[in-house]
C-alpha atoms as a PDB file:
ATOM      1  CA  UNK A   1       6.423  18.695  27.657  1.00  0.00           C
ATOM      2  CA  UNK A   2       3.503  16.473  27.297  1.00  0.00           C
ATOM      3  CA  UNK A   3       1.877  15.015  29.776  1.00  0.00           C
ATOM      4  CA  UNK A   4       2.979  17.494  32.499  1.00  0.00           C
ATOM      5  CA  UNK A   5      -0.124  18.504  33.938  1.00  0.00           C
ATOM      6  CA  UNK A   6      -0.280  17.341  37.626  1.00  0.00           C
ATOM      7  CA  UNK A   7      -3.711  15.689  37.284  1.00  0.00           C
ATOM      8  CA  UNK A   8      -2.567  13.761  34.112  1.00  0.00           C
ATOM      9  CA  UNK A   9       0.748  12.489  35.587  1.00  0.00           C
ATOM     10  CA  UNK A  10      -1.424  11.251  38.634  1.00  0.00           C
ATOM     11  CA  UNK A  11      -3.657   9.363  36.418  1.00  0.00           C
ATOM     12  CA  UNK A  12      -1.199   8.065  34.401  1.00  0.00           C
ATOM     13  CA  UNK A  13       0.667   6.988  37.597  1.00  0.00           C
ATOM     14  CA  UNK A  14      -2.403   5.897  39.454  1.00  0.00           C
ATOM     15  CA  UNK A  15      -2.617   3.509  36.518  1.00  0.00           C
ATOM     16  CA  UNK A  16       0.772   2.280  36.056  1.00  0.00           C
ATOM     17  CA  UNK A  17       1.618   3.941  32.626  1.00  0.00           C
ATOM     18  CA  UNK A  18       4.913   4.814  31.903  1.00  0.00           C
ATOM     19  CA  UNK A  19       5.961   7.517  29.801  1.00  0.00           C
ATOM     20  CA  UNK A  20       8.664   8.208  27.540  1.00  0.00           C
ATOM     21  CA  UNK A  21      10.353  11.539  27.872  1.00  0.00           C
ATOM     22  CA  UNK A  22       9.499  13.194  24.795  1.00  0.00           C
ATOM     23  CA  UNK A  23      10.230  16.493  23.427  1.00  0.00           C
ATOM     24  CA  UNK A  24       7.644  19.303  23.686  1.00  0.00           C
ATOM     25  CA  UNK A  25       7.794  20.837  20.110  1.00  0.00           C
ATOM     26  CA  UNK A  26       9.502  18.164  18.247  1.00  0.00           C
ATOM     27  CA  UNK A  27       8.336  18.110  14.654  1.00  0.00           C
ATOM     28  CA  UNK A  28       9.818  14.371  14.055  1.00  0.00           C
ATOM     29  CA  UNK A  29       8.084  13.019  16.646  1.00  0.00           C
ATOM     30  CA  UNK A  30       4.655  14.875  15.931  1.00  0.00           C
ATOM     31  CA  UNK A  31       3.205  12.306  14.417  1.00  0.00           C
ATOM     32  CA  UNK A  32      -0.101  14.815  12.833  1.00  0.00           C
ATOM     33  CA  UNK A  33       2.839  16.916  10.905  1.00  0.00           C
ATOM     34  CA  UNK A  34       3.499  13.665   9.014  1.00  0.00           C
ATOM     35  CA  UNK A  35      -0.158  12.994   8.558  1.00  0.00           C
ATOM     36  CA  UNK A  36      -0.509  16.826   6.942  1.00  0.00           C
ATOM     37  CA  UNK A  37       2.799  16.543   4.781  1.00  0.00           C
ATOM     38  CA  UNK A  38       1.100  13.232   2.863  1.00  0.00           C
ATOM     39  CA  UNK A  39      -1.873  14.812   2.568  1.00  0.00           C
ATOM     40  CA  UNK A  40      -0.553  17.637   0.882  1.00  0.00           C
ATOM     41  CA  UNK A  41       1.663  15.670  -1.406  1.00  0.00           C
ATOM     42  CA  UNK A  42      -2.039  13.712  -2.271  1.00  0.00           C
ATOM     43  CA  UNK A  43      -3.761  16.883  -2.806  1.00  0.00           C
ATOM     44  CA  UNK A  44      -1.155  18.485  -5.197  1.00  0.00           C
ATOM     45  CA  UNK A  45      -0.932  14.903  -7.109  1.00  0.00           C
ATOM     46  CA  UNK A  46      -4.835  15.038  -7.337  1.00  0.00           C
ATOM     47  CA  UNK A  47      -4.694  17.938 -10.048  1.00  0.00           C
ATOM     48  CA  UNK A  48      -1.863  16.378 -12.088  1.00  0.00           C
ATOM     49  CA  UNK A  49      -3.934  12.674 -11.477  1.00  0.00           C
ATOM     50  CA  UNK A  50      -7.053  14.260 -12.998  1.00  0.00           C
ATOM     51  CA  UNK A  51      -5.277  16.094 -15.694  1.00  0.00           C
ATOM     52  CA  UNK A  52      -3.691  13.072 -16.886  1.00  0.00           C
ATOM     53  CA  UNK A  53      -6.737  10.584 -16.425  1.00  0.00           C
ATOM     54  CA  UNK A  54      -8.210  12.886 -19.244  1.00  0.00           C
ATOM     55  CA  UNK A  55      -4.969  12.736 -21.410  1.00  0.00           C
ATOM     56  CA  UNK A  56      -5.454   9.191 -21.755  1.00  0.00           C
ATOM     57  CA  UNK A  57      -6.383   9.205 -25.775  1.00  0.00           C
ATOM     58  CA  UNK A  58      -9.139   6.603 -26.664  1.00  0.00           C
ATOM     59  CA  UNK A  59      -6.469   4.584 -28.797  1.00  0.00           C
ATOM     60  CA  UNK A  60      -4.166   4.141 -26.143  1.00  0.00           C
ATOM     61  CA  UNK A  61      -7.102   2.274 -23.943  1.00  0.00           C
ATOM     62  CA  UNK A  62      -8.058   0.568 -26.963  1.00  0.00           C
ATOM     63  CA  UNK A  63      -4.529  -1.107 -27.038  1.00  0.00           C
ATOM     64  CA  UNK A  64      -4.536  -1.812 -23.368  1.00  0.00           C
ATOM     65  CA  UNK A  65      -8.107  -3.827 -24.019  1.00  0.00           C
ATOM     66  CA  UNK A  66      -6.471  -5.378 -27.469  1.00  0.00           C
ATOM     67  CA  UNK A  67      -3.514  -6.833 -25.311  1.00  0.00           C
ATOM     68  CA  UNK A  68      -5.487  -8.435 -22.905  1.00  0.00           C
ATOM     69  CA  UNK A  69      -5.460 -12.262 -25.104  1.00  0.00           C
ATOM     70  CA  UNK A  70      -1.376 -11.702 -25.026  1.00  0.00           C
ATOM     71  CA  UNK A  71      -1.498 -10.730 -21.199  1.00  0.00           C
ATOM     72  CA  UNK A  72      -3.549 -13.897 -20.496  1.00  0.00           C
ATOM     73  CA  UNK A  73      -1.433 -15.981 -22.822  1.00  0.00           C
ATOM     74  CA  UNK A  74       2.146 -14.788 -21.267  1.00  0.00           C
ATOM     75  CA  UNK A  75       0.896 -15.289 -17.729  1.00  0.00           C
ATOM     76  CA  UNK A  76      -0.353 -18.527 -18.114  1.00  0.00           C
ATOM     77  CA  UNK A  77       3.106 -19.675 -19.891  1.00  0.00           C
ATOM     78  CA  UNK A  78       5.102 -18.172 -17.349  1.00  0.00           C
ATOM     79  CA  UNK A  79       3.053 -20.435 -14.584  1.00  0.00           C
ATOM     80  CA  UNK A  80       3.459 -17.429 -12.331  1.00  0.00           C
ATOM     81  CA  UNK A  81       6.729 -16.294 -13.208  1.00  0.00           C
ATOM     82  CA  UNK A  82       7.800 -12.722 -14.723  1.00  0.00           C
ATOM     83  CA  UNK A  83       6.445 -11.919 -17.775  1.00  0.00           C
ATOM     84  CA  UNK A  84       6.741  -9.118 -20.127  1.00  0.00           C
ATOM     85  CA  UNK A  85       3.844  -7.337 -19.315  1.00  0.00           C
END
């Protein structure tokens, strides 16, 4: 397990630290494993991100800039509430 070593569980008691028992090869306590399976789900959304950043037709941001007086308008009558938008 970690933190077996003789000269690290001298330290570590030299120094007052307790440690938790904690399971050698467990995967849902390895915190890195976790780090790796969102970084893979980032990379694979990357390539669909991209692809869709350039299906976004001119017209459709056109709209989006068109609807901005309405946006404005609707949030300032709602006076922070929901709006449709």
């Amino acid at each position: 397990t970690s933190h077996t070593a003789r000269s690290v569980r001298d330290v570590l008691q030299d120094r007052n630290v307790s440690v938790l028992p904690w399971p050698a090869k467990s995967p849902d306590l390895n915190l890195i494993e976790h780090v790796w399976d969102l970084l893979d789900w980032r990379v694979r959304a990357r390539g669909a991100l991209v692809e869709e950043w350039d299906n976004i037709s001119q017209q459709e941001l056109e709209n989006l800039v068109q609807s901005m007086r309405r946006r404005c308008t609707a949030e300032h009558n709602a006076a922070g509430g929901h709006t449709r938008y």
